[in-house]
N, C-alpha and C. Protein backbone atom coordinates (compact mmCIF):
# COMPACT_ATOMS: atom_id res chain seq x y z
N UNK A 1 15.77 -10.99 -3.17
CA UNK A 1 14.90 -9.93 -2.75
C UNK A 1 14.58 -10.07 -1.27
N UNK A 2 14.22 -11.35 -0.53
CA UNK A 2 13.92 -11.44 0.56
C UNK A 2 15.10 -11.43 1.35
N UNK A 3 16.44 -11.28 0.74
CA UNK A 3 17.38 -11.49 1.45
C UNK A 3 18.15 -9.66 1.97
N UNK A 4 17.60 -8.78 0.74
CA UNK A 4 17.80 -7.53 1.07
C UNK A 4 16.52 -6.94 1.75
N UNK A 5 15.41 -7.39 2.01
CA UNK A 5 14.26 -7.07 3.10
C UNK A 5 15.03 -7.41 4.22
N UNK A 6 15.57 -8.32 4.75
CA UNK A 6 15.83 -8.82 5.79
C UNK A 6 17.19 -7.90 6.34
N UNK A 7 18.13 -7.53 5.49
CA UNK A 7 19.58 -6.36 5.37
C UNK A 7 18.80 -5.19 6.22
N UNK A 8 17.55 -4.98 5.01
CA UNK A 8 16.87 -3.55 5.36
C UNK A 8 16.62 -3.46 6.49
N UNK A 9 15.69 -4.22 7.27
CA UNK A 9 15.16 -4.43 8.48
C UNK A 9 15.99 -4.36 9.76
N UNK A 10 17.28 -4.98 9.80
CA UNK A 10 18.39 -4.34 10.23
C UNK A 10 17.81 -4.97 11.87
N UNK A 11 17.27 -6.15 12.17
CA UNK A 11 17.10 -7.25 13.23
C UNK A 11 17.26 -8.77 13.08
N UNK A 12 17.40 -8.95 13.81
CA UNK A 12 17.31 -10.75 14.28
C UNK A 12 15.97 -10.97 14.70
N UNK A 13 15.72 -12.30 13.82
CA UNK A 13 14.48 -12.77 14.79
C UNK A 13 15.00 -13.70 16.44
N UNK A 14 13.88 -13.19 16.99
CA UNK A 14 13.89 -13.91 18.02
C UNK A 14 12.39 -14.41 18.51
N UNK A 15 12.42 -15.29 19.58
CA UNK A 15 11.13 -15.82 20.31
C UNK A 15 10.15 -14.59 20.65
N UNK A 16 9.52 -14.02 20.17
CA UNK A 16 8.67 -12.83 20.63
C UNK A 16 7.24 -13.24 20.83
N UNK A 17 6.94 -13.44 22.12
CA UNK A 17 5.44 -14.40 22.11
C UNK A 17 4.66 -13.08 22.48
N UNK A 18 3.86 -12.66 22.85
CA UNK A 18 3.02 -10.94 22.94
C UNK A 18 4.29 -9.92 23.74
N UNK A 19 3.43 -8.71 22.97
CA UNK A 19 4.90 -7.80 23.67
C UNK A 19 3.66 -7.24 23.97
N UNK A 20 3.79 -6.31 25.04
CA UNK A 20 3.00 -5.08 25.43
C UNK A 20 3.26 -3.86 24.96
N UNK A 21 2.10 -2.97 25.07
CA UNK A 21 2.34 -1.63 23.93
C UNK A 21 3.50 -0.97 24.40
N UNK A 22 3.92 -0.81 25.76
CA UNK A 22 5.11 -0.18 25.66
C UNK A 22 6.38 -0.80 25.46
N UNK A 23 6.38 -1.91 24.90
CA UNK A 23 7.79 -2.81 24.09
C UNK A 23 7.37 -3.02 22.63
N UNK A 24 5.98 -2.97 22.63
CA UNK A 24 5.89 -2.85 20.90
C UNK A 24 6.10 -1.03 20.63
N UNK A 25 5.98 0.05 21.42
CA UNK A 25 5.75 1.38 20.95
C UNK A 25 7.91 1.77 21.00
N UNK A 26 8.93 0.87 21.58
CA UNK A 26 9.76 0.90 21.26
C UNK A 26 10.58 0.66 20.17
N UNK A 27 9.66 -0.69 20.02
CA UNK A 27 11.01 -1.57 18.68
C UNK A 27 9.84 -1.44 17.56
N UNK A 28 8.39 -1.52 17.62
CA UNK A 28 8.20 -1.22 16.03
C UNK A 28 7.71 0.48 15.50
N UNK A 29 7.94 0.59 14.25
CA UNK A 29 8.18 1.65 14.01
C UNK A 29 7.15 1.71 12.52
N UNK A 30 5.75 2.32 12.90
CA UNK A 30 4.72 2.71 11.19
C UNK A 30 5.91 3.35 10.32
N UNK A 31 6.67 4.10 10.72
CA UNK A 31 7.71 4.74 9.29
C UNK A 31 7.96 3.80 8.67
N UNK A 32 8.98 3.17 9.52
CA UNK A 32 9.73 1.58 8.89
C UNK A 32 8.65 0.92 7.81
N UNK A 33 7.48 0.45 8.76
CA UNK A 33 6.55 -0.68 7.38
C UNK A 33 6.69 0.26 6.48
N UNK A 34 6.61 1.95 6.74
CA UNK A 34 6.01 2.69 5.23
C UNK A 34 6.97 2.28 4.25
N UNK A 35 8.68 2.61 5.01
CA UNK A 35 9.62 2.67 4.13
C UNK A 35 9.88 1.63 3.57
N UNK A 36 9.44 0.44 3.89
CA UNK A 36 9.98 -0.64 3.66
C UNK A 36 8.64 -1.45 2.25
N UNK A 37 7.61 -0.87 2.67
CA UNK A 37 6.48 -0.80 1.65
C UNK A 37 7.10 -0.17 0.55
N UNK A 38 7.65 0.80 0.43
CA UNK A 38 7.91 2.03 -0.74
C UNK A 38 9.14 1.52 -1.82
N UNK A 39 10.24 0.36 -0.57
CA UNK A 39 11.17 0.14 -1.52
C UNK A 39 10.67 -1.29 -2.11
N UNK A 40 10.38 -1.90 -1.32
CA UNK A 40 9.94 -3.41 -2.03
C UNK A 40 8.62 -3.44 -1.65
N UNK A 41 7.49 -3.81 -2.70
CA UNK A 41 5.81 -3.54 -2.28
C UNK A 41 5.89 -5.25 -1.32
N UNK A 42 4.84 -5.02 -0.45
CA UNK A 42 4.21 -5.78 0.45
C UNK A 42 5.68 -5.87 1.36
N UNK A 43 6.51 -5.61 1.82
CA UNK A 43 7.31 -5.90 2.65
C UNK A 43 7.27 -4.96 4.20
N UNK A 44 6.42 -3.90 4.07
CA UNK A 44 6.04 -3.47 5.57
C UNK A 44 4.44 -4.44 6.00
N UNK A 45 4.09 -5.11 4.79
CA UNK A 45 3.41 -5.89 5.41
C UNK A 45 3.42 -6.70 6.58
N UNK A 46 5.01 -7.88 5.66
CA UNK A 46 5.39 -8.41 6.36
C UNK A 46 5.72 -7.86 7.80
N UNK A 47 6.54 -6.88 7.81
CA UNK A 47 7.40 -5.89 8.59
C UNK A 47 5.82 -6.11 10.39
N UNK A 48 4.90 -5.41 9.79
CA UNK A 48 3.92 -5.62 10.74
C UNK A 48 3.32 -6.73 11.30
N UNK A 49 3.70 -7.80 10.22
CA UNK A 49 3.14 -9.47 10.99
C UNK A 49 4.01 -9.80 11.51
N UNK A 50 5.35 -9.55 11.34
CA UNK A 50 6.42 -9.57 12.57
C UNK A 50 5.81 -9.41 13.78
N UNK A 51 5.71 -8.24 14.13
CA UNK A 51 4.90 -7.53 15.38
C UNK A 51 3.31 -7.47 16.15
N UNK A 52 3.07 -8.39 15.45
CA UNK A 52 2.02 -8.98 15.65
C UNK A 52 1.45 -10.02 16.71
N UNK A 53 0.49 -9.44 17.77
CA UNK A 53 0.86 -10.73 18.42
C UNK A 53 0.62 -12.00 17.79
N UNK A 54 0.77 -12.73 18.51
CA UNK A 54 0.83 -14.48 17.51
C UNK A 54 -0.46 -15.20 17.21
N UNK A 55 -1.35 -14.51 17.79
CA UNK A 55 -2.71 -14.88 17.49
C UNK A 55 -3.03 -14.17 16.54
N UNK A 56 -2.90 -13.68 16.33
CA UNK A 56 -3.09 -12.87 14.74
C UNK A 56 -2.44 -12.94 13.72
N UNK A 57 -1.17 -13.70 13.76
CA UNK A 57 -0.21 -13.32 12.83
C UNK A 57 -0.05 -13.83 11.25
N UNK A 58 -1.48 -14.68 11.29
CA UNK A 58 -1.37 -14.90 9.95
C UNK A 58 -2.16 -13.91 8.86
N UNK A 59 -3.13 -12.89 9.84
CA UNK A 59 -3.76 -11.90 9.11
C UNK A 59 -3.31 -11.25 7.74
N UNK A 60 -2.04 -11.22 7.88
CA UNK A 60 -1.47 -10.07 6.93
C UNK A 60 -0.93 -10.62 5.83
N UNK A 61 -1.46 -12.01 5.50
CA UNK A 61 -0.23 -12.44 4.23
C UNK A 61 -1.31 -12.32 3.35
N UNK A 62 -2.58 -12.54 3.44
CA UNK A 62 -3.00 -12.62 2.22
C UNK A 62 -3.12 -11.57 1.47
N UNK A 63 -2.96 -10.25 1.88
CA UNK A 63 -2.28 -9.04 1.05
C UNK A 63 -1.34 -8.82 0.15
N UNK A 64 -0.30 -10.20 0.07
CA UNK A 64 0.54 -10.51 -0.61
C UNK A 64 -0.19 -11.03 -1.91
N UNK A 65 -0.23 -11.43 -2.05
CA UNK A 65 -0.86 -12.50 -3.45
C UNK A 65 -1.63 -10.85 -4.22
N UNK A 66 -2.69 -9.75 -3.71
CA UNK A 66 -3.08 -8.90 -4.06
C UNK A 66 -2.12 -8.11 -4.18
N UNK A 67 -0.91 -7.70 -3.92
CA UNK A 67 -0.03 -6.57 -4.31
C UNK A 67 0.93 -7.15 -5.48
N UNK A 68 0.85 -8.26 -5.38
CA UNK A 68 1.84 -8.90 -6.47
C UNK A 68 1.17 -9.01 -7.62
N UNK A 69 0.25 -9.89 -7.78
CA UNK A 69 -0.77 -9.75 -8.57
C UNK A 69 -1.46 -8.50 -9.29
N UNK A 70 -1.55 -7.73 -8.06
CA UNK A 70 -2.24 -6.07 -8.43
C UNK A 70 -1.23 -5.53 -9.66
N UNK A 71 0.04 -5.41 -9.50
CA UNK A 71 1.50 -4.94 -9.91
C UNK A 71 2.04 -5.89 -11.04
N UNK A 72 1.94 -7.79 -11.02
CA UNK A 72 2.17 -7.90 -12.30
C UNK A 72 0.72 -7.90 -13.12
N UNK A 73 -0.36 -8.08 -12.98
CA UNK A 73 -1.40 -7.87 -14.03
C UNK A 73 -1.17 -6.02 -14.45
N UNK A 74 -1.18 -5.64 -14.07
CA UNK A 74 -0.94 -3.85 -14.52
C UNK A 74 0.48 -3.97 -15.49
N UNK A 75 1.39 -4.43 -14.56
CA UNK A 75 3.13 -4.26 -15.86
C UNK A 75 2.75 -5.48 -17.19
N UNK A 76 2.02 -6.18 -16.54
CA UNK A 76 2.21 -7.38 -18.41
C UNK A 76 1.04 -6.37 -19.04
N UNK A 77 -0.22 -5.86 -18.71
CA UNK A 77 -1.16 -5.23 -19.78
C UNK A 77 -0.56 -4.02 -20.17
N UNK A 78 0.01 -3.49 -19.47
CA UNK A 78 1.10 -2.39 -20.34
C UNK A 78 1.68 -2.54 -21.25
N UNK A 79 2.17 -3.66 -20.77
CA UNK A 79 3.84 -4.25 -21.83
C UNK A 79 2.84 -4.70 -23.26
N UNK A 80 1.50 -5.80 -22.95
CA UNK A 80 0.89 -5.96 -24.21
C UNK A 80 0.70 -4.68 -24.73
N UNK A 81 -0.16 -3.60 -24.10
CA UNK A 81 -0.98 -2.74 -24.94
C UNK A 81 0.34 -1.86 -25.57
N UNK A 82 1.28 -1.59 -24.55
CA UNK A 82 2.04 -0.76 -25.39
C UNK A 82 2.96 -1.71 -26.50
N UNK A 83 2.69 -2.89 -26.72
CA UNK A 83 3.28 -3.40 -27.77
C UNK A 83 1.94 -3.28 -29.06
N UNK A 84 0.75 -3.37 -28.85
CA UNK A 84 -0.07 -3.24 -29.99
C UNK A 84 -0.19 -1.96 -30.36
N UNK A 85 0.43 -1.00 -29.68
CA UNK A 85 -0.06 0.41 -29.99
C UNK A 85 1.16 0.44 -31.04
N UNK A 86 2.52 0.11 -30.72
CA UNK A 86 3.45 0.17 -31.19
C UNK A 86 3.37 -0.31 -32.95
N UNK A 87 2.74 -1.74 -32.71
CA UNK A 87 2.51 -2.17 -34.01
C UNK A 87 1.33 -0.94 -34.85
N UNK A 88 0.40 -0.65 -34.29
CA UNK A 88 -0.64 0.14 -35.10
C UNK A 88 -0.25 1.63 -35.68
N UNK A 89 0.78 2.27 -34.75
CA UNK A 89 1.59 3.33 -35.04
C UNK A 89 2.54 2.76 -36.04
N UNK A 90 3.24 1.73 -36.09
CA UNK A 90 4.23 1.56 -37.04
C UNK A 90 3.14 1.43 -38.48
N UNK A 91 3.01 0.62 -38.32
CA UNK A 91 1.43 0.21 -39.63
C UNK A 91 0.93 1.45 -39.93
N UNK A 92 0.62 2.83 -39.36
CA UNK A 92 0.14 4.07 -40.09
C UNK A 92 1.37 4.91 -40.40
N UNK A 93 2.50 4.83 -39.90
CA UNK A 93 3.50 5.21 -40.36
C UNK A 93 4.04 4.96 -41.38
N UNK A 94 4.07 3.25 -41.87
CA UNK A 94 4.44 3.02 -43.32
C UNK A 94 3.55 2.59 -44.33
N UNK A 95 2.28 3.07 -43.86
CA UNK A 95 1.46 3.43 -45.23
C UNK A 95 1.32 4.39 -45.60
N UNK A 96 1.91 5.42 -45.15
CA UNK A 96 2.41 6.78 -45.47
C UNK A 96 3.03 6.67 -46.72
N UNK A 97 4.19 5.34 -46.95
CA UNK A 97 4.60 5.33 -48.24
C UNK A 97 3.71 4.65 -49.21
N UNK A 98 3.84 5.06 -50.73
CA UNK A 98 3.09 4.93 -51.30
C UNK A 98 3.41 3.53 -52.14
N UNK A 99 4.37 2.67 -52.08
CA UNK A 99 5.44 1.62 -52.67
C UNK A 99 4.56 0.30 -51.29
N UNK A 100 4.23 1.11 -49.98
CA UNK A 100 4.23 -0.10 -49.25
C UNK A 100 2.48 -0.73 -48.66
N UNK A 101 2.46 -1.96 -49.10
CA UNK A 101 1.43 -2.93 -49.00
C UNK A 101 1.28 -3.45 -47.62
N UNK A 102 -0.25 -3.06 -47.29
CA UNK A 102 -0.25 -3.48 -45.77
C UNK A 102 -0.22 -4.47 -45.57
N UNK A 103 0.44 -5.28 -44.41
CA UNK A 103 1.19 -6.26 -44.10
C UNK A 103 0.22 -6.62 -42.61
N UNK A 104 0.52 -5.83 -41.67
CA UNK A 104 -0.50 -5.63 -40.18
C UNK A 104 -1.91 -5.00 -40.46
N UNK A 105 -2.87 -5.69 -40.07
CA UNK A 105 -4.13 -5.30 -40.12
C UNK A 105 -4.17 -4.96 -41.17
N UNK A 106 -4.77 -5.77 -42.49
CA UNK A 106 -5.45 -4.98 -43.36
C UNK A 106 -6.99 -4.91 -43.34
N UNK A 107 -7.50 -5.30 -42.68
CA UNK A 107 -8.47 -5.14 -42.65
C UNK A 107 -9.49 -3.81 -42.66
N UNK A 108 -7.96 -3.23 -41.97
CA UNK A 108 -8.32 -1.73 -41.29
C UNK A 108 -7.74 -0.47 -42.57
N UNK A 109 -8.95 0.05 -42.63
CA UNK A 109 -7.81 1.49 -43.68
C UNK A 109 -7.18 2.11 -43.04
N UNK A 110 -6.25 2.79 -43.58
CA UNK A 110 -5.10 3.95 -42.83
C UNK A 110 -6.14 4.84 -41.67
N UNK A 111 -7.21 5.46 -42.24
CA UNK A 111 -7.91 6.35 -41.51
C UNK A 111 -8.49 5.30 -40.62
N UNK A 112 -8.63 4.58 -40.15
CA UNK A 112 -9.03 3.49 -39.22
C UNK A 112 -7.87 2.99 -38.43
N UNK A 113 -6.86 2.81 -38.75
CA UNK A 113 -5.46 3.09 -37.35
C UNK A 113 -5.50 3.51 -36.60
N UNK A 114 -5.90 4.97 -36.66
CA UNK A 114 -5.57 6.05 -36.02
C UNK A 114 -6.31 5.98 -34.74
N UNK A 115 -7.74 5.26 -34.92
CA UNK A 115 -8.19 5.33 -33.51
C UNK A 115 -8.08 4.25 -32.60
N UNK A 116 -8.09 3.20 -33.17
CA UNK A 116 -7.46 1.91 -33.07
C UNK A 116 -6.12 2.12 -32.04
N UNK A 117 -5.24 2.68 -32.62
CA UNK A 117 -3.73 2.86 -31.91
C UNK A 117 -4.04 3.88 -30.88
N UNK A 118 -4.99 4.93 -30.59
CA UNK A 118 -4.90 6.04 -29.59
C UNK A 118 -6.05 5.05 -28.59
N UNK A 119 -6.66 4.22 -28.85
CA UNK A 119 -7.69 3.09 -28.37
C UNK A 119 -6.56 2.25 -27.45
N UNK A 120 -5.40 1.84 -27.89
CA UNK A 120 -4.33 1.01 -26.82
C UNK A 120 -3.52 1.55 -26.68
N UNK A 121 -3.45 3.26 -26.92
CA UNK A 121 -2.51 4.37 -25.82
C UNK A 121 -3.56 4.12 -24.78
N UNK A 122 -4.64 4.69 -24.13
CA UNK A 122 -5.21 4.76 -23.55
C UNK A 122 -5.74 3.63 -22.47
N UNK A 123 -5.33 1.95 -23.37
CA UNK A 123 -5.67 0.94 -22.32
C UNK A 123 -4.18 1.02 -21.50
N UNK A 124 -3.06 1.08 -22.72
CA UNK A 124 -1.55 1.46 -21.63
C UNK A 124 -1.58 2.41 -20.73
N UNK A 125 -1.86 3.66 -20.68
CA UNK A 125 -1.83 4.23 -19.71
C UNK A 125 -2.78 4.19 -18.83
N UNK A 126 -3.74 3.10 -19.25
CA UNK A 126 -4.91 3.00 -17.79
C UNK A 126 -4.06 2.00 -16.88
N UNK A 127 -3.32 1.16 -17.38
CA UNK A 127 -2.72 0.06 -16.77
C UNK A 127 -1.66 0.49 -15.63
N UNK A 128 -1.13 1.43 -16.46
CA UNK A 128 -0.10 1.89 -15.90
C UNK A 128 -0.61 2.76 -14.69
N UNK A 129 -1.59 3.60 -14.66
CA UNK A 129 -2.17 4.01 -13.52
C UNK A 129 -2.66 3.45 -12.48
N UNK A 130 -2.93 2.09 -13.12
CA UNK A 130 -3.77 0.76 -12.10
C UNK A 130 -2.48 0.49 -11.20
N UNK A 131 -1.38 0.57 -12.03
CA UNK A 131 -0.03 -0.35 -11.32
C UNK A 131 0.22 1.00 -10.35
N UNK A 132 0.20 2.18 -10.62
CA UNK A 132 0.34 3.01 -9.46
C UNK A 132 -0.26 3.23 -8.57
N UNK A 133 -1.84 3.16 -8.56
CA UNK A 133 -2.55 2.93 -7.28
C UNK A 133 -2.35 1.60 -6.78
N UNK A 134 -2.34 0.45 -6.90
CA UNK A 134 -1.75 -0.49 -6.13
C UNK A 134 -0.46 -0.66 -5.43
N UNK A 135 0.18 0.45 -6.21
CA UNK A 135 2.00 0.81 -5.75
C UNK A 135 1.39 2.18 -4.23
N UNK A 136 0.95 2.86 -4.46
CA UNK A 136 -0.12 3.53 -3.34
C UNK A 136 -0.78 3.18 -2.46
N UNK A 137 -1.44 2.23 -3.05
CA UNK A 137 -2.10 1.55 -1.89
C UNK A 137 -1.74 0.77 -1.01
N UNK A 138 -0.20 0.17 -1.09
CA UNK A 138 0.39 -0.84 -0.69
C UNK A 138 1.35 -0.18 0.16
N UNK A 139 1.38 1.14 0.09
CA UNK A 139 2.11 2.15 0.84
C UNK A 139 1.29 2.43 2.10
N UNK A 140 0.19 3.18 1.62
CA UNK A 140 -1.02 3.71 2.54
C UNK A 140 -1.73 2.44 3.49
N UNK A 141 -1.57 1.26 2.77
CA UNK A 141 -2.03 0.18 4.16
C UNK A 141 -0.79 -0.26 4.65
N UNK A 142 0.32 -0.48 4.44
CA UNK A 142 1.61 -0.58 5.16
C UNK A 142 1.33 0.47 6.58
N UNK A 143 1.02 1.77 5.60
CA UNK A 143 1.60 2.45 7.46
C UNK A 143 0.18 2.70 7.90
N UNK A 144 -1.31 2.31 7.45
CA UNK A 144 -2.18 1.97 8.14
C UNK A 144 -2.22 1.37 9.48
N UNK A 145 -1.49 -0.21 9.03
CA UNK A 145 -1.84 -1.43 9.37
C UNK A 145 -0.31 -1.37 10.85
N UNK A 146 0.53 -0.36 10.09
CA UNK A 146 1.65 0.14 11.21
C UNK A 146 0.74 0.70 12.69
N UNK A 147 0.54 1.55 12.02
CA UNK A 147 -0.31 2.63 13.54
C UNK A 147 -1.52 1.67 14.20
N UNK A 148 -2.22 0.59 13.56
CA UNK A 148 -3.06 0.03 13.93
C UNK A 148 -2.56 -0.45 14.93
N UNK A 149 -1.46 -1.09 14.98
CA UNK A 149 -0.74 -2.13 15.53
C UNK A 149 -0.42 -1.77 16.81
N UNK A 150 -0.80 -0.42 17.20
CA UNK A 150 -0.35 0.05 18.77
C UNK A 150 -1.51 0.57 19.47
N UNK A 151 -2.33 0.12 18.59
CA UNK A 151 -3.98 0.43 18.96
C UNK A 151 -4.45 -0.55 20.01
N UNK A 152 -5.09 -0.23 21.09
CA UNK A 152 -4.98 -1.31 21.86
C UNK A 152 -6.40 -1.42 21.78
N UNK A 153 -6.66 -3.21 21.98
CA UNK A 153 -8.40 -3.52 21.97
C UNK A 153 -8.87 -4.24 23.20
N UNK A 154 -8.22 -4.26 24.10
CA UNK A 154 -8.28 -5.06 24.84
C UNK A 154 -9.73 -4.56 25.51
N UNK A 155 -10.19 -5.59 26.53
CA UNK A 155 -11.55 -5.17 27.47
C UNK A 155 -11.74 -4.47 28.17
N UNK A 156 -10.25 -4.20 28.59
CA UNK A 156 -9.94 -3.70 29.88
C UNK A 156 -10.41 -2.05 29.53
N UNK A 157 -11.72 -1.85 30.16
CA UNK A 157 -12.28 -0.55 29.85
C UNK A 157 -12.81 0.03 31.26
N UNK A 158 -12.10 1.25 31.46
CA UNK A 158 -12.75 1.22 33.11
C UNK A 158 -13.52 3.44 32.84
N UNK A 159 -14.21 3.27 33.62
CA UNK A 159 -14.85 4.57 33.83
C UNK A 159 -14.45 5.14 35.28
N UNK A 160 -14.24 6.26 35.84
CA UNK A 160 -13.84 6.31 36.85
C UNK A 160 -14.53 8.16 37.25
N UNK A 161 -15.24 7.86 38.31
CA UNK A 161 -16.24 9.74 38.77
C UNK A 161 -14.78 9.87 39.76
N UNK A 162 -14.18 11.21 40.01
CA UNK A 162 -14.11 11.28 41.26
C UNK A 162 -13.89 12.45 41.63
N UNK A 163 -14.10 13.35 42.74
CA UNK A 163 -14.47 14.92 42.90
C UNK A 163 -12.52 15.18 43.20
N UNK A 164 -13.47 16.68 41.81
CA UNK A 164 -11.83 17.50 41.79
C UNK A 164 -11.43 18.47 42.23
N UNK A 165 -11.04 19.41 41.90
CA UNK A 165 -10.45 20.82 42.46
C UNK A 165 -9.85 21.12 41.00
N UNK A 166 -10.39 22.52 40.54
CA UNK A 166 -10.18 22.94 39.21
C UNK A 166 -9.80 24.08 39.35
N UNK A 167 -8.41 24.83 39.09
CA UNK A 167 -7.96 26.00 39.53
C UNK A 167 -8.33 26.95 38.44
N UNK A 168 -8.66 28.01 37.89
CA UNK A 168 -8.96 28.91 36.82
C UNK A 168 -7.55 30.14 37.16
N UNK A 169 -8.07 30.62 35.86
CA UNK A 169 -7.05 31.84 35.75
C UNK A 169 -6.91 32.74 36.81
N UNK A 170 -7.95 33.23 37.59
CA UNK A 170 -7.94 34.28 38.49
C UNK A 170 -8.06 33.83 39.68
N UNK A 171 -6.70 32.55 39.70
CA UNK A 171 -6.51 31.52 40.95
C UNK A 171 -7.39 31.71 42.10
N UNK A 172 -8.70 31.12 41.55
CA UNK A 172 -9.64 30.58 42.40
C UNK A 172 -9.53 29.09 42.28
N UNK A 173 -9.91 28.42 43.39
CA UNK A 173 -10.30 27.23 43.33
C UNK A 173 -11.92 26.62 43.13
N UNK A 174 -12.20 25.80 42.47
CA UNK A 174 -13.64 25.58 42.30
C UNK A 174 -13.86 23.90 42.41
N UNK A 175 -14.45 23.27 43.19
CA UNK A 175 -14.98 22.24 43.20
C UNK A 175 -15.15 21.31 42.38
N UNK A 176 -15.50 20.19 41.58
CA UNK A 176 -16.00 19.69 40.55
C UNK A 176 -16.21 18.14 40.58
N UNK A 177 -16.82 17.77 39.88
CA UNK A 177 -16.60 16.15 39.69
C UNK A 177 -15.48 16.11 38.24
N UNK A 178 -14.82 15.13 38.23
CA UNK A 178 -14.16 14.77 37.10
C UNK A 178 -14.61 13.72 36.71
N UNK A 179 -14.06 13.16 35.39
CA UNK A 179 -14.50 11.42 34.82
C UNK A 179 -13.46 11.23 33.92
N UNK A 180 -13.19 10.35 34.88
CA UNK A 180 -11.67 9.80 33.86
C UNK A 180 -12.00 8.22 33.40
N UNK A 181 -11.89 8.22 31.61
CA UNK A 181 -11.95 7.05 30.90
C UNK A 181 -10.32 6.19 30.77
N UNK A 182 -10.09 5.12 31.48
CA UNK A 182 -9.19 4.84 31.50
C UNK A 182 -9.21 3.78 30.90
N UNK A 183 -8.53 3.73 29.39
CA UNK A 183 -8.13 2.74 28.53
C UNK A 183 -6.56 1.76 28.87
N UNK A 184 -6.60 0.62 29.32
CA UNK A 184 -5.44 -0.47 29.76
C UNK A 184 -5.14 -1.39 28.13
């Protein structure tokens, strides 16, 4: 699996110690983490701690353990519930015949199956919904955590007054102050 992430990705690693936004706004790409989220979960994770500068770069793993986790606790409570539903449906199905002695749950009468078994349809398909919002969510912070990544935080915050000249439609010229916020 990690060996077709790496196919996908379609680079070499190399020494990349900080890149600046205009060498990170070249080579990384929010689509990519999305796409790469969508085919194998948590792998635009990775995709973004690549690109990361190196002081940060351990941020993003522990998202792993939660998407894996998120995805097998959802597929095994499926797999149980839709195996007990299976048994409780079979069990009201062949006490239908009148020759056959309950074997599964007797505890339970026939008219007592019935809700029982629509009781673990309902935990299966909650599960199964759980496993799709974590299959979602693992999409939606992939290309979050993509676009974040070209977000710049640095200090470097400057304010700047300085008198303009503002031309209007009925090419006049008009005087003005301007204020330019210049983010580095």
């Amino acid at each position: 699996m990690i060996l077709v992430f790496f196919l996908l990705m379609g680079f070499t690693f190399s020494a990349q110690e900080d890149l600046d936004n205009k060498a990170l706004d070249s080579i990384h790409s929010p689509k990519k983490a999305t796409l790469f989220s969508a085919i194998i979960p948590g792998s635009g994770q990775i995709y973004n701690n690549f690109y990361r500068p190196k002081a940060t770069h351990s941020n993003l793993w522990w998202k792993l353990p939660i998407i894996y986790g998120g995805l097998g606790a959802s597929v095994y409570y499926a797999v149980e519930y839709n195996k007990i539903f299976k048994e409780f449906y079979n069990e009201r199905k062949n006490r239908l015949n009148p020759d056959y002695t309950p074997q599964l749950y007797p505890q339970y009468t026939s008219e007592q199956l019935y809700p029982e078994q629509e009781r673990f349809r309902k935990y299966r398909d909650y599960s199964i919904i759980a496993g799709l919002l974590v299959y979602t969510l693992n999409i939606i912070d992939a290309n979050v955590e993509g676009n974040l990544l070209h977000f710049d935080i640095s200090d470097d915050l400057s304010l700047q007054v300085r008198p303009r000249v503002f031309s209007l439609q009925s090419k006049q010229n008009i005087a003005g102050v301007g204020v330019t916020v210049s983010i580095r």
